[in-house]
PDB file of N, CA and C in Angstrom:
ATOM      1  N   UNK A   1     -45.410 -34.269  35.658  1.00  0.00           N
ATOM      2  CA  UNK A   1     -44.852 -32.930  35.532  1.00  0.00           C
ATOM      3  C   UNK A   1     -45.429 -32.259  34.277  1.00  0.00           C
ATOM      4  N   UNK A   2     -45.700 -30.943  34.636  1.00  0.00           N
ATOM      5  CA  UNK A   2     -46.268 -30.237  33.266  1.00  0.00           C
ATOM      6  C   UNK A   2     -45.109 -29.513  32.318  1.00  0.00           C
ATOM      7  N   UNK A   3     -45.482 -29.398  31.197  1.00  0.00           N
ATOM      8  CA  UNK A   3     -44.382 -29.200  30.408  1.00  0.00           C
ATOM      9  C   UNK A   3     -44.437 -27.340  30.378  1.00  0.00           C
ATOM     10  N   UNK A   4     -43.614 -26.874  29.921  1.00  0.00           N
ATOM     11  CA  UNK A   4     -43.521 -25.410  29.839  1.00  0.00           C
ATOM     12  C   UNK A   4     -44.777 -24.588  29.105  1.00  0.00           C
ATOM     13  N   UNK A   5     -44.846 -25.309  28.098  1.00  0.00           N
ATOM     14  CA  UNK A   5     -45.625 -24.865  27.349  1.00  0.00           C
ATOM     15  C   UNK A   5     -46.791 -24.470  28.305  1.00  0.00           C
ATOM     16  N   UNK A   6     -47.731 -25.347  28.620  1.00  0.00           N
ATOM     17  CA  UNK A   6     -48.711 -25.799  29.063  1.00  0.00           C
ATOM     18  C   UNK A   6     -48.783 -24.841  31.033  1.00  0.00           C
ATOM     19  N   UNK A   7     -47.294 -24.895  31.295  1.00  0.00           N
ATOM     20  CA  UNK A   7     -47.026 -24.126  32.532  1.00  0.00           C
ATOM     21  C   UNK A   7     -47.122 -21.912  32.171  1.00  0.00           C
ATOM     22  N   UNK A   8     -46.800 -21.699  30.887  1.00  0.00           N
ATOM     23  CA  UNK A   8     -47.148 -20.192  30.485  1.00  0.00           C
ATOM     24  C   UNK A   8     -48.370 -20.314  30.035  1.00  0.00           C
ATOM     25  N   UNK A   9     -49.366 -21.172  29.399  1.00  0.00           N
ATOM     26  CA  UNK A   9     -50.621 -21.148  29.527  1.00  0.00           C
ATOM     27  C   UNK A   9     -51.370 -20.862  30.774  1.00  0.00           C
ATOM     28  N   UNK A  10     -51.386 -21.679  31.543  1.00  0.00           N
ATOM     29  CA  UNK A  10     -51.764 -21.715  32.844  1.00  0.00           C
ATOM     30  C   UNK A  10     -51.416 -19.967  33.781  1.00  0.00           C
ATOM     31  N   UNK A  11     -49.927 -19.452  33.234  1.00  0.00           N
ATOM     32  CA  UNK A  11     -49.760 -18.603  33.941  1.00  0.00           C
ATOM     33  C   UNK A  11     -50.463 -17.124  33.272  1.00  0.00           C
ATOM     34  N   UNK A  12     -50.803 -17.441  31.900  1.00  0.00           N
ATOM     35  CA  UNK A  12     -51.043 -16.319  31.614  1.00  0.00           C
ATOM     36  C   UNK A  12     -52.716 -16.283  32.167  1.00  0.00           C
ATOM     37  N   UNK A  13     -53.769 -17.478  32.278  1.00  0.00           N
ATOM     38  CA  UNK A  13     -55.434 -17.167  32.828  1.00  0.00           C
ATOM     39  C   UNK A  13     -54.714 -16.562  34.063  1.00  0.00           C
ATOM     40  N   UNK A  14     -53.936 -17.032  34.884  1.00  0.00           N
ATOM     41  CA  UNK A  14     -53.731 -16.432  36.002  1.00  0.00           C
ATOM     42  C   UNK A  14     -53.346 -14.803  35.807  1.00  0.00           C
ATOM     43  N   UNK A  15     -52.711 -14.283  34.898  1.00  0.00           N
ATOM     44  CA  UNK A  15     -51.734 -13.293  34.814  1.00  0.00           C
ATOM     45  C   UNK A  15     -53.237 -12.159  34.172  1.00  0.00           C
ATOM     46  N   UNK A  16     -53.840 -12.556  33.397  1.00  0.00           N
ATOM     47  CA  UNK A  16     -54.986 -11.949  32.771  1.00  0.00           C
ATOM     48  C   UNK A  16     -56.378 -11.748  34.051  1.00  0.00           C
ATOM     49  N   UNK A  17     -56.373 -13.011  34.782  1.00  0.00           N
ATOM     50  CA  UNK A  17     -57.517 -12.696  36.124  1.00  0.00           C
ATOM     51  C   UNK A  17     -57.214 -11.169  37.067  1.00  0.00           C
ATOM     52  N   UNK A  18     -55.557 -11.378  37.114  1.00  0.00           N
ATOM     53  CA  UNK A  18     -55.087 -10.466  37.416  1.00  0.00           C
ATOM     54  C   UNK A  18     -54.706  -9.342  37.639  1.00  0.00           C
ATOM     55  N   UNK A  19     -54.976  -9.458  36.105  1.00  0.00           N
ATOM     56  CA  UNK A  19     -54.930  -7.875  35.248  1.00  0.00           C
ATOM     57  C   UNK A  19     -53.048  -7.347  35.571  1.00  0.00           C
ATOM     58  N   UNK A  20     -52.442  -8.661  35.240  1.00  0.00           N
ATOM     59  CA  UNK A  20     -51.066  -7.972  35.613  1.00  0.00           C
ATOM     60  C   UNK A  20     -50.131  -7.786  33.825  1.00  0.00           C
ATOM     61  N   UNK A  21     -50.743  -6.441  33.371  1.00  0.00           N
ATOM     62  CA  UNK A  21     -50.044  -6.315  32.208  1.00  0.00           C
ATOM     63  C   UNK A  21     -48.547  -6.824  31.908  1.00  0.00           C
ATOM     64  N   UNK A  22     -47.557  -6.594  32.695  1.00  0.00           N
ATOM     65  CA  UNK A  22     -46.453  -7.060  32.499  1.00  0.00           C
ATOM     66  C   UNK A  22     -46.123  -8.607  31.925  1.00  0.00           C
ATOM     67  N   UNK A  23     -46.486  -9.154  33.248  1.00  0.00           N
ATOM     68  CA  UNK A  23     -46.915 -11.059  32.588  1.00  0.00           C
ATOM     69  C   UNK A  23     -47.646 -10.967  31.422  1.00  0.00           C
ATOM     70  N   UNK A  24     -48.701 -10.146  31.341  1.00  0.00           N
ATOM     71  CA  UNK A  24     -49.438 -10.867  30.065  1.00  0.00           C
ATOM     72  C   UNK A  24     -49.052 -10.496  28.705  1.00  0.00           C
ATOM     73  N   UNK A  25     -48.198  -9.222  28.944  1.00  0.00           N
ATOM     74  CA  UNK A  25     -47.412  -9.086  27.516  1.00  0.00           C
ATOM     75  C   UNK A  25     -46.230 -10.268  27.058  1.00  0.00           C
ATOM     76  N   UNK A  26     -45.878 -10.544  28.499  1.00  0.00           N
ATOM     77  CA  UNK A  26     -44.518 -11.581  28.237  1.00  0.00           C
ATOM     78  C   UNK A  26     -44.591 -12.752  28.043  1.00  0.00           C
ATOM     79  N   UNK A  27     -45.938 -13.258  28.829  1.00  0.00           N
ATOM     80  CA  UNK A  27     -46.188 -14.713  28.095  1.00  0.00           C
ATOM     81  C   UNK A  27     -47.390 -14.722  26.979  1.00  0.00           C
ATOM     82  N   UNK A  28     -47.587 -13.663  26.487  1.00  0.00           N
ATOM     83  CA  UNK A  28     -48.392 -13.642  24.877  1.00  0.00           C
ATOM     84  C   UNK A  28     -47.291 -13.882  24.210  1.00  0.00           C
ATOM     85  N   UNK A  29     -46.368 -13.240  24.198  1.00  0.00           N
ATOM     86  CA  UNK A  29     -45.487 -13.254  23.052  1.00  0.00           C
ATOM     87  C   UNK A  29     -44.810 -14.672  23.102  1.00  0.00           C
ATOM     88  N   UNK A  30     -44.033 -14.676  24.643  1.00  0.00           N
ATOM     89  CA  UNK A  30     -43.364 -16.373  24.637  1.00  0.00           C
ATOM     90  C   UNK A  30     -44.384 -17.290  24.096  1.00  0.00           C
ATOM     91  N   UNK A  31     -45.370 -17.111  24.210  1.00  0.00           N
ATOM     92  CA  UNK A  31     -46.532 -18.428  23.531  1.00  0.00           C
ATOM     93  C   UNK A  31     -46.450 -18.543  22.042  1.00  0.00           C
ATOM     94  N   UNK A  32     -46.756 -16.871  21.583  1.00  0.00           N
ATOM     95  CA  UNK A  32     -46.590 -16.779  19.933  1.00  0.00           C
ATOM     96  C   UNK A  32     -45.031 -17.537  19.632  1.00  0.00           C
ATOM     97  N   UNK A  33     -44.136 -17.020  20.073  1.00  0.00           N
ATOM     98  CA  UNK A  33     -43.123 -17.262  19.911  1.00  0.00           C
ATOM     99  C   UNK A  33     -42.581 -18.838  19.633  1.00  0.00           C
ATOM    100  N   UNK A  34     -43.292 -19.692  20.267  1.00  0.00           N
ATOM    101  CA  UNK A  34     -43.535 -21.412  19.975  1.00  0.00           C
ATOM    102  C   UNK A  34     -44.335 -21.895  19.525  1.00  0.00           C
ATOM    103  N   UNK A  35     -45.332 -21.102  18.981  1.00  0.00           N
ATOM    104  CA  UNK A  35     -46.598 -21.077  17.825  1.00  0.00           C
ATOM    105  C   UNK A  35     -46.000 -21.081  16.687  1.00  0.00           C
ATOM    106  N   UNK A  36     -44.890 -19.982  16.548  1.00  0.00           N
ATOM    107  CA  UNK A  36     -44.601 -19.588  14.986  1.00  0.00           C
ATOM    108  C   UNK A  36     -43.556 -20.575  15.166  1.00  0.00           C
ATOM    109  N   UNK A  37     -42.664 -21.203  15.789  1.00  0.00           N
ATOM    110  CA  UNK A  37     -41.937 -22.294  15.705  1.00  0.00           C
ATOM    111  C   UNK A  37     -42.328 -23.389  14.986  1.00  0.00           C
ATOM    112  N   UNK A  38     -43.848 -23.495  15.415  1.00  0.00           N
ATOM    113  CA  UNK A  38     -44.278 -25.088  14.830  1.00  0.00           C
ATOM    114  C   UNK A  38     -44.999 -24.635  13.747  1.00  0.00           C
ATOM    115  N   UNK A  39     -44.960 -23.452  13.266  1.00  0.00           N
ATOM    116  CA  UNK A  39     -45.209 -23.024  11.744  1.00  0.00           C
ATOM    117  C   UNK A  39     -44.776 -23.628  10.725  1.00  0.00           C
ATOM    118  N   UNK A  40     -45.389 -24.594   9.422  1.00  0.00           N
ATOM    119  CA  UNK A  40     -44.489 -25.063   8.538  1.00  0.00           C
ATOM    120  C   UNK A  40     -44.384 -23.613   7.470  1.00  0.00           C
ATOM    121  N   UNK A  41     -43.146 -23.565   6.628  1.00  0.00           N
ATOM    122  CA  UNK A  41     -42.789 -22.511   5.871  1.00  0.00           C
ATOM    123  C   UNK A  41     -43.961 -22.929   4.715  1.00  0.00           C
ATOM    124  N   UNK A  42     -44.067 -21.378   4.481  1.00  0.00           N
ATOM    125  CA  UNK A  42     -45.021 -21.648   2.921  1.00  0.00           C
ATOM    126  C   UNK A  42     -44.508 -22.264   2.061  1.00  0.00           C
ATOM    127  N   UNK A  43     -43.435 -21.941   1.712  1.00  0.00           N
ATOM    128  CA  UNK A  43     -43.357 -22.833   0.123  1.00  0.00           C
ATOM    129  C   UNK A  43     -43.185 -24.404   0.331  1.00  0.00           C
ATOM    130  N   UNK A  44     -42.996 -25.139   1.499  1.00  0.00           N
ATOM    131  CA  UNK A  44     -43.017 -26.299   1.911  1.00  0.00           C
ATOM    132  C   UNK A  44     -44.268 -27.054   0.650  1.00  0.00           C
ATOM    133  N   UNK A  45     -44.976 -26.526   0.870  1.00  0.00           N
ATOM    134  CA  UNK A  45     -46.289 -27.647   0.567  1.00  0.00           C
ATOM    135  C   UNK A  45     -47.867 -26.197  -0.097  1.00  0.00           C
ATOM    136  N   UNK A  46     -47.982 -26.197  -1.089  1.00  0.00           N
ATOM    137  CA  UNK A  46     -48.800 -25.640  -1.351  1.00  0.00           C
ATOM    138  C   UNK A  46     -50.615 -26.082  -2.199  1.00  0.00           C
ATOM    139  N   UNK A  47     -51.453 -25.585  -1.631  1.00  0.00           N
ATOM    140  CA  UNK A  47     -52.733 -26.375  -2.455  1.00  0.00           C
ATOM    141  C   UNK A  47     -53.231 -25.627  -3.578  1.00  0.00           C
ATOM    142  N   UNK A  48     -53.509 -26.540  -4.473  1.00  0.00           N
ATOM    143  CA  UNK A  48     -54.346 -25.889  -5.816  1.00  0.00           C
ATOM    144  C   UNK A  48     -55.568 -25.785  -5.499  1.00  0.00           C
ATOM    145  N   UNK A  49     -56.308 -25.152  -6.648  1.00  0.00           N
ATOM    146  CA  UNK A  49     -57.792 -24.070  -6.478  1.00  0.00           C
ATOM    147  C   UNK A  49     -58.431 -25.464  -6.052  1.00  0.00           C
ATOM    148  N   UNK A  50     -58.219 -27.135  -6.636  1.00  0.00           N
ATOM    149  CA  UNK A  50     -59.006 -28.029  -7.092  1.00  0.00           C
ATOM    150  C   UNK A  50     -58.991 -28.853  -5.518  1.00  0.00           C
ATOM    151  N   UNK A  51     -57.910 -28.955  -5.100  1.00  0.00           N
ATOM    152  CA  UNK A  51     -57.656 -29.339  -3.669  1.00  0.00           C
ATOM    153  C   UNK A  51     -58.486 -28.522  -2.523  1.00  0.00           C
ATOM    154  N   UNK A  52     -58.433 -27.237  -2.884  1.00  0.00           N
ATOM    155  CA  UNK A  52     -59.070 -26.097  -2.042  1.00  0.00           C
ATOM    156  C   UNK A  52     -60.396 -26.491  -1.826  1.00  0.00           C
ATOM    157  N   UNK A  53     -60.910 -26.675  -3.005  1.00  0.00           N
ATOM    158  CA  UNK A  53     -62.522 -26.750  -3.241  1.00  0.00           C
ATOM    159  C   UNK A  53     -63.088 -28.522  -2.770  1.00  0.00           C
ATOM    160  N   UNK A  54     -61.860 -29.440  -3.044  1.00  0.00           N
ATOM    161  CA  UNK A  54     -62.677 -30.350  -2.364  1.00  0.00           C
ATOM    162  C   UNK A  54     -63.122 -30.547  -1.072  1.00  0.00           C
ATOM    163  N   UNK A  55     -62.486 -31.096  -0.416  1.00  0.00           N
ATOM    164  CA  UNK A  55     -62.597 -31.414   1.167  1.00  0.00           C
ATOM    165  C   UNK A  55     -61.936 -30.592   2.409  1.00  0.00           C
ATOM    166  N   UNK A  56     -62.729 -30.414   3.137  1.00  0.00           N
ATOM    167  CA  UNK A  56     -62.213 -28.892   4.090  1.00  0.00           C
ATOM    168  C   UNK A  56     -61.205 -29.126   4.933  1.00  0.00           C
ATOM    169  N   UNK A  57     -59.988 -28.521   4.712  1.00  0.00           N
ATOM    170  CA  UNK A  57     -58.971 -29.258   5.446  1.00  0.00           C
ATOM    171  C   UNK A  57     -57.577 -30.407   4.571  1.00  0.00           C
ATOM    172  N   UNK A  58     -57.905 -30.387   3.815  1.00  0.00           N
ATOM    173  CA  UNK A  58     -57.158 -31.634   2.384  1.00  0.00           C
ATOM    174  C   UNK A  58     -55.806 -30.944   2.206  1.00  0.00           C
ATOM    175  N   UNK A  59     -55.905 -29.388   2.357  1.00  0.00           N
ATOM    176  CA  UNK A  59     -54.502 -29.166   1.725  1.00  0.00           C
ATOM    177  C   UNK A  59     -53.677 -28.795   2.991  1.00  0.00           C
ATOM    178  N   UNK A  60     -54.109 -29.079   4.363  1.00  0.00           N
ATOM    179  CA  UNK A  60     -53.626 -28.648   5.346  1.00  0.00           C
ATOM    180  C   UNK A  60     -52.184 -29.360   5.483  1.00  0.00           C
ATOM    181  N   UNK A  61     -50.832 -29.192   6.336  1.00  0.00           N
ATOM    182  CA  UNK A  61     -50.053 -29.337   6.454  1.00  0.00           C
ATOM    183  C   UNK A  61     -49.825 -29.166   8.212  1.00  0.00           C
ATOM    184  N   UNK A  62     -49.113 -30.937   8.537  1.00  0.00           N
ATOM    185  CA  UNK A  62     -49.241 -30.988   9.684  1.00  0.00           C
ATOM    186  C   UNK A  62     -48.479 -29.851  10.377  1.00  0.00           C
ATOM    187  N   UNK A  63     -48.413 -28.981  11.710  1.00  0.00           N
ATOM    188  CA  UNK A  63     -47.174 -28.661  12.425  1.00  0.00           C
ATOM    189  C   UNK A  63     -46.438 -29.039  13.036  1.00  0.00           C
ATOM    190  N   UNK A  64     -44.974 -28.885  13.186  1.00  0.00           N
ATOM    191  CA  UNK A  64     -43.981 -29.175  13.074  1.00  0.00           C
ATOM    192  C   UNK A  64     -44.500 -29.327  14.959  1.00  0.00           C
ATOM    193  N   UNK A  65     -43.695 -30.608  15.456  1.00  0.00           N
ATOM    194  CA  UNK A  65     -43.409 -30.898  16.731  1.00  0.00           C
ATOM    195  C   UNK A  65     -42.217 -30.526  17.359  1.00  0.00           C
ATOM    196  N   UNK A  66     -42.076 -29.737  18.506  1.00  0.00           N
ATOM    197  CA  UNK A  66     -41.432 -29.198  19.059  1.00  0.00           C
ATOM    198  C   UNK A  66     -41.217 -30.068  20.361  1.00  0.00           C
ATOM    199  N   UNK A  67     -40.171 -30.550  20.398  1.00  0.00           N
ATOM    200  CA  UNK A  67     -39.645 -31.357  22.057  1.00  0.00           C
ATOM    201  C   UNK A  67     -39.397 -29.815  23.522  1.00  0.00           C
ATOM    202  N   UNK A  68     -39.568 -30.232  24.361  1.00  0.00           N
ATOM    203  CA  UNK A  68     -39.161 -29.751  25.597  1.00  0.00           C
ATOM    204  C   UNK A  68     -38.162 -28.755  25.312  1.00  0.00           C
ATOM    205  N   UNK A  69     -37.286 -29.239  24.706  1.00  0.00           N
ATOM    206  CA  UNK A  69     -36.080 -28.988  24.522  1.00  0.00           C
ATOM    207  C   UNK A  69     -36.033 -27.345  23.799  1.00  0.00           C
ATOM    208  N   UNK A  70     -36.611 -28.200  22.944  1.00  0.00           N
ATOM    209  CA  UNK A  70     -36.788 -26.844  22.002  1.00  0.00           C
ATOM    210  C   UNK A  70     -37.536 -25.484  22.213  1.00  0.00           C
ATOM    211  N   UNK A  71     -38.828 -26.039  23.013  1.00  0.00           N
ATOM    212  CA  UNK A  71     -39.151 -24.666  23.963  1.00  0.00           C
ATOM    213  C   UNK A  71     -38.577 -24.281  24.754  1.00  0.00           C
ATOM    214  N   UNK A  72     -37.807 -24.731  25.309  1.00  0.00           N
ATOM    215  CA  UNK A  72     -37.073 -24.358  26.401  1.00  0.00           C
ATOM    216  C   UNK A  72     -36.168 -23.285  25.723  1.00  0.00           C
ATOM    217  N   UNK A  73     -35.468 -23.645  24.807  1.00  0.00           N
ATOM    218  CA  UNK A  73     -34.588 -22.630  23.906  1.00  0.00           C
ATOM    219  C   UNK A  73     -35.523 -21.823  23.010  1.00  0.00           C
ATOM    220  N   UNK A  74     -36.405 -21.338  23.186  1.00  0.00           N
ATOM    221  CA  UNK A  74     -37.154 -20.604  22.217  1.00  0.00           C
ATOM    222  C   UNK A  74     -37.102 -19.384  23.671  1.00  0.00           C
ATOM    223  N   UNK A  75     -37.725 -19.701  24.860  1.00  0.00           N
ATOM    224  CA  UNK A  75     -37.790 -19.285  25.876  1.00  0.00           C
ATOM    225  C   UNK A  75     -36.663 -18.458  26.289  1.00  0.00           C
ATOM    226  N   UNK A  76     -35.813 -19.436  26.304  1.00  0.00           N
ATOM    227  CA  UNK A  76     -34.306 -18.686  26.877  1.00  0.00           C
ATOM    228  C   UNK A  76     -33.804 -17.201  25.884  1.00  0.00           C
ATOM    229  N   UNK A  77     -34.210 -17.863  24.291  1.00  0.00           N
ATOM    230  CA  UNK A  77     -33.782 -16.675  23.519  1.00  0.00           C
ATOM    231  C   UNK A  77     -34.621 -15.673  23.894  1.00  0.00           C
ATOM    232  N   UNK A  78     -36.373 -15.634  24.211  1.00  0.00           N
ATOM    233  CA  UNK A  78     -37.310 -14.867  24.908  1.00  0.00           C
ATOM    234  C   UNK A  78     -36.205 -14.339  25.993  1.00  0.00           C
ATOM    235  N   UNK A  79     -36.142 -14.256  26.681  1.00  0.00           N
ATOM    236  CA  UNK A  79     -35.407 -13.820  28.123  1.00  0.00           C
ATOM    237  C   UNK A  79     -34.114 -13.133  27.427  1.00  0.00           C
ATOM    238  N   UNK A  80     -32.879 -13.399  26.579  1.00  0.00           N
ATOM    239  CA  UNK A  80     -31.642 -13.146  26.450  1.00  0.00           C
ATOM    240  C   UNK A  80     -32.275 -11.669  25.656  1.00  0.00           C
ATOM    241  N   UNK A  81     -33.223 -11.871  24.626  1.00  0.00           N
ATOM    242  CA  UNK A  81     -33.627 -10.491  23.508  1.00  0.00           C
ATOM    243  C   UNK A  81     -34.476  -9.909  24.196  1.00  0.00           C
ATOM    244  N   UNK A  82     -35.220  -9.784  25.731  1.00  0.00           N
ATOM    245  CA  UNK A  82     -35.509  -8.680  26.181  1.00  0.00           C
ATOM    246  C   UNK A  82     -34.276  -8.241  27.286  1.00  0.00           C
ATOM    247  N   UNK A  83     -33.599  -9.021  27.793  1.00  0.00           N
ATOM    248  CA  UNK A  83     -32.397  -8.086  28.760  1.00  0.00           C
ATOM    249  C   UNK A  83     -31.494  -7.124  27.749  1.00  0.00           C
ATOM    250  N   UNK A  84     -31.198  -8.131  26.165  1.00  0.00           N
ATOM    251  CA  UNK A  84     -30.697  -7.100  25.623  1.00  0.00           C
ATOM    252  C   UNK A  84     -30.717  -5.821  24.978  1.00  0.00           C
ATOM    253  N   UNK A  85     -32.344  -5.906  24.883  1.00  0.00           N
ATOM    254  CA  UNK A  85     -33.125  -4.842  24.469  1.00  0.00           C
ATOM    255  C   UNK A  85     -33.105  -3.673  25.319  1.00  0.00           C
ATOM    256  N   UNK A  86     -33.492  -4.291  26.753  1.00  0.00           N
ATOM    257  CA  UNK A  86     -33.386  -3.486  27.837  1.00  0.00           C
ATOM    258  C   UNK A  86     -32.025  -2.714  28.035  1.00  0.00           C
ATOM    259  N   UNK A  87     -31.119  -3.101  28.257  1.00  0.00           N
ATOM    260  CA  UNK A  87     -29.917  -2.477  27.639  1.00  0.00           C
ATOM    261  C   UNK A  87     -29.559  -1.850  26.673  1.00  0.00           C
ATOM    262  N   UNK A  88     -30.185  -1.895  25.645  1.00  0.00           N
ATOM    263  CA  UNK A  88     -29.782  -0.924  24.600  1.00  0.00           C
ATOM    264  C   UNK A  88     -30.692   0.487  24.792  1.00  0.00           C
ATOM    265  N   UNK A  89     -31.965   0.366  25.568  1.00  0.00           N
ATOM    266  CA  UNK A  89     -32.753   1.477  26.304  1.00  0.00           C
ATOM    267  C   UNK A  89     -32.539   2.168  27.087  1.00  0.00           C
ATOM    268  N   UNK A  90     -31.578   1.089  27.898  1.00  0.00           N
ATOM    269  CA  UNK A  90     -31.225   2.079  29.558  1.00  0.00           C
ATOM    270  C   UNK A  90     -29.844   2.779  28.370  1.00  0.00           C
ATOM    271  N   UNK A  91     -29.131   2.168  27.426  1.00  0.00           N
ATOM    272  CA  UNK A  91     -28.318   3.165  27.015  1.00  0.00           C
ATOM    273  C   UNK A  91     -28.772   4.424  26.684  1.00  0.00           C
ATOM    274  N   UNK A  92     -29.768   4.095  25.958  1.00  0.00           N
ATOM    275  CA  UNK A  92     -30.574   5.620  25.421  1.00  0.00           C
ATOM    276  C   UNK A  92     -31.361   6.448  26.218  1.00  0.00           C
ATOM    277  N   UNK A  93     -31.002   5.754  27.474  1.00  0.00           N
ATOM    278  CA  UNK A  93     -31.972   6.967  27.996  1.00  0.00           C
ATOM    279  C   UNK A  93     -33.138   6.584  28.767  1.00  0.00           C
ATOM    280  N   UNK A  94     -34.089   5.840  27.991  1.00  0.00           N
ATOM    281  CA  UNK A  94     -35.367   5.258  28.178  1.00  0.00           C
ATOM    282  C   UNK A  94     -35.444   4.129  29.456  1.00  0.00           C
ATOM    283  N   UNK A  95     -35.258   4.702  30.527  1.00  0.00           N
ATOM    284  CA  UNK A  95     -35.307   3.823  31.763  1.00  0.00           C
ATOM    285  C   UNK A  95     -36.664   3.305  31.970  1.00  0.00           C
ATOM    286  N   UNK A  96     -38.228   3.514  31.793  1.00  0.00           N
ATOM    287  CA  UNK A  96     -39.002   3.707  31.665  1.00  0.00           C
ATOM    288  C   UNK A  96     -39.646   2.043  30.326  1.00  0.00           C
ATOM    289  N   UNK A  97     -38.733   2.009  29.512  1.00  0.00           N
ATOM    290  CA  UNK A  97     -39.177   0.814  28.854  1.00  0.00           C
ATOM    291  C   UNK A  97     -37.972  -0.625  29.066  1.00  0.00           C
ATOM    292  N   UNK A  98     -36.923   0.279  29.677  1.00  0.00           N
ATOM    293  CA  UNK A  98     -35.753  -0.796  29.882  1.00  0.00           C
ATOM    294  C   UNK A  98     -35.738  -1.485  30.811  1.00  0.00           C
ATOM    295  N   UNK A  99     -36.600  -0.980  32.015  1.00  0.00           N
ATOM    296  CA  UNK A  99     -37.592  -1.210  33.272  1.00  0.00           C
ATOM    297  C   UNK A  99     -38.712  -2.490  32.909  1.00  0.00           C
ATOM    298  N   UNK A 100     -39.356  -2.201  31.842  1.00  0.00           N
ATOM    299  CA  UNK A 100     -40.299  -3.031  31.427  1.00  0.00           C
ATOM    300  C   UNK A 100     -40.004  -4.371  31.320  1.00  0.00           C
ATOM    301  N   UNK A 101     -38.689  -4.343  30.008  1.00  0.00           N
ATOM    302  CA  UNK A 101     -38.148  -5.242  29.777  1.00  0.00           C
ATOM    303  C   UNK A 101     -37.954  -6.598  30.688  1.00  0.00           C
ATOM    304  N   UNK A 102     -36.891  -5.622  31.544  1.00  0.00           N
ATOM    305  CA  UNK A 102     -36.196  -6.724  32.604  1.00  0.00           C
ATOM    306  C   UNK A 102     -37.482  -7.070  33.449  1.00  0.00           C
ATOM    307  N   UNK A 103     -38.541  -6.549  33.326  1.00  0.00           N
ATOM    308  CA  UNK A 103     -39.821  -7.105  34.508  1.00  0.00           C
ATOM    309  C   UNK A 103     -40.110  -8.165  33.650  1.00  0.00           C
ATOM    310  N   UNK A 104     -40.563  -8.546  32.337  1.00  0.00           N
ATOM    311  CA  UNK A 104     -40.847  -9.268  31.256  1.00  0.00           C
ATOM    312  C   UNK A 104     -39.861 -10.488  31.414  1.00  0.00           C
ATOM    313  N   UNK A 105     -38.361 -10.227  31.211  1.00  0.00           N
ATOM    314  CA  UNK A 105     -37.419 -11.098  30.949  1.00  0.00           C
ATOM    315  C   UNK A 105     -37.851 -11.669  32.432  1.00  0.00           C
ATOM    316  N   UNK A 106     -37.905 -11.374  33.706  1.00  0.00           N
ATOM    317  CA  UNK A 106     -37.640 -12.182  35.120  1.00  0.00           C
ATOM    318  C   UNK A 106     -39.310 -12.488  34.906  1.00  0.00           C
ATOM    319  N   UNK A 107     -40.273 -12.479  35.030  1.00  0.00           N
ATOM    320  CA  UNK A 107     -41.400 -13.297  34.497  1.00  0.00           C
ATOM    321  C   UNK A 107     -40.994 -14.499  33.606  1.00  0.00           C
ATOM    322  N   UNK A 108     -40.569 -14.131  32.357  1.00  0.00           N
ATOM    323  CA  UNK A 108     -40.139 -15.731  31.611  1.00  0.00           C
ATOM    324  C   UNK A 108     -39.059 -16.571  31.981  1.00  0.00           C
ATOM    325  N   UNK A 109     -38.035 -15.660  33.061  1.00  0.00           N
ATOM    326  CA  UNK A 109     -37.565 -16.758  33.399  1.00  0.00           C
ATOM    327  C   UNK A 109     -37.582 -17.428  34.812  1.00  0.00           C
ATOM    328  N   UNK A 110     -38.919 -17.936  35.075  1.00  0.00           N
ATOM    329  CA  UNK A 110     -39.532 -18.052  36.344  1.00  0.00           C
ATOM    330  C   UNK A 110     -39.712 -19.654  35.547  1.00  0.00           C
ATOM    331  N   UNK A 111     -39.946 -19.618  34.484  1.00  0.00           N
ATOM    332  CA  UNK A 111     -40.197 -20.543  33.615  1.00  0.00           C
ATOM    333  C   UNK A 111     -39.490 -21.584  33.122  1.00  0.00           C
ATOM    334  N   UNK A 112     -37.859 -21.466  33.377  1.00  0.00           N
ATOM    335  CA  UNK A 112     -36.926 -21.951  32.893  1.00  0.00           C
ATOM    336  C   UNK A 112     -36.343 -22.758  33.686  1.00  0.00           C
ATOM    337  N   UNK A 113     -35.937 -24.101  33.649  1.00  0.00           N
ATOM    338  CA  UNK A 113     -35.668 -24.895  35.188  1.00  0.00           C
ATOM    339  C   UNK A 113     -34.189 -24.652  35.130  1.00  0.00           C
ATOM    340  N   UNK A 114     -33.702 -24.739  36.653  1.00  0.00           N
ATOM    341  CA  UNK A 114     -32.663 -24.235  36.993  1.00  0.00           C
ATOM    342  C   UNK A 114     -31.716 -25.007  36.002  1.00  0.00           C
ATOM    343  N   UNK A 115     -30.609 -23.949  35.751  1.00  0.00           N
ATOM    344  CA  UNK A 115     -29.596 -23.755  34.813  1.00  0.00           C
ATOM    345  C   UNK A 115     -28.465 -24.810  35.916  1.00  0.00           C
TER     346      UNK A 115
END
C-alpha cells in the first residue's frame, strides 16, 4: 500500500498532465504543508562561519520524521481550513472563491481513508 504522501505526489504529475488547476493548487500546498512539518526550527541547531566553510553539508540538521499518522492530520487540517475559509467567503459574498475552496477541500479529501 502506498502511503499518502507519495499517493498526492503521484496525483499531482497526473493533476499537472492535466492541466487541472484546481488539484494542482490543492495538492501543492497539501505537499508544502508536510514539507514544512518536517522542518527543524531554526534556533534548534545553528552552524558557525568555521563549520560552514568546512565540509559541504556538516552543519545540516536531520528532518524531522513524520508517521502516517501525522500526515494524515496535517491533511485533514488541509481540508477543515479550506471548507472554513470557504465559508467565511460565501458569507461575504465571494461565491466565486468559496466555490474554489470546497473544489480544493473535496480533491484533498479523496485522500483521506474512510473516517
Amino acid at each position: 500500500m502506498i502511503g499518502i504522501r507519495q499517493a498526492l505526489r503521484t496525483a499531482l504529475t497526473d493533476a499537472l498532465r492535466a492541466r487541472d488547476k484546481t488539484a494542482m493548487a490543492a495538492l501543492r500546498s497539501a505537499i508544502a504543508a508536510i514539507d514544512n512539518a518536517e522542518s527543524v526550527p531554526v534556533g534548534e541547531q545553528r552552524a558557525s562561519a568555521i563549520e560552514l566553510a568546512g565540509t559541504l553539508g556538516a552543519a545540516e540538521v536531520p528532518r524531522k520524521i513524520l508517521t502516517e499518522d501525522d500526515i494524515r492530520t496535517i491533511l485533514q487540517c488541509e481540508v477543515a481550513d479550506r471548507r472554513a475559509a470557504a465559508q467565511e467567503y460565501q458569507a461575504a459574498g465571494r461565491m466565486d472563491h468559496a466555490e474554489r475552496l470546497r473544489r480544493e477541500s473535496d480533491v484533498l479529501d479523496r485522500y483521506l481513508p474512510l473516517r
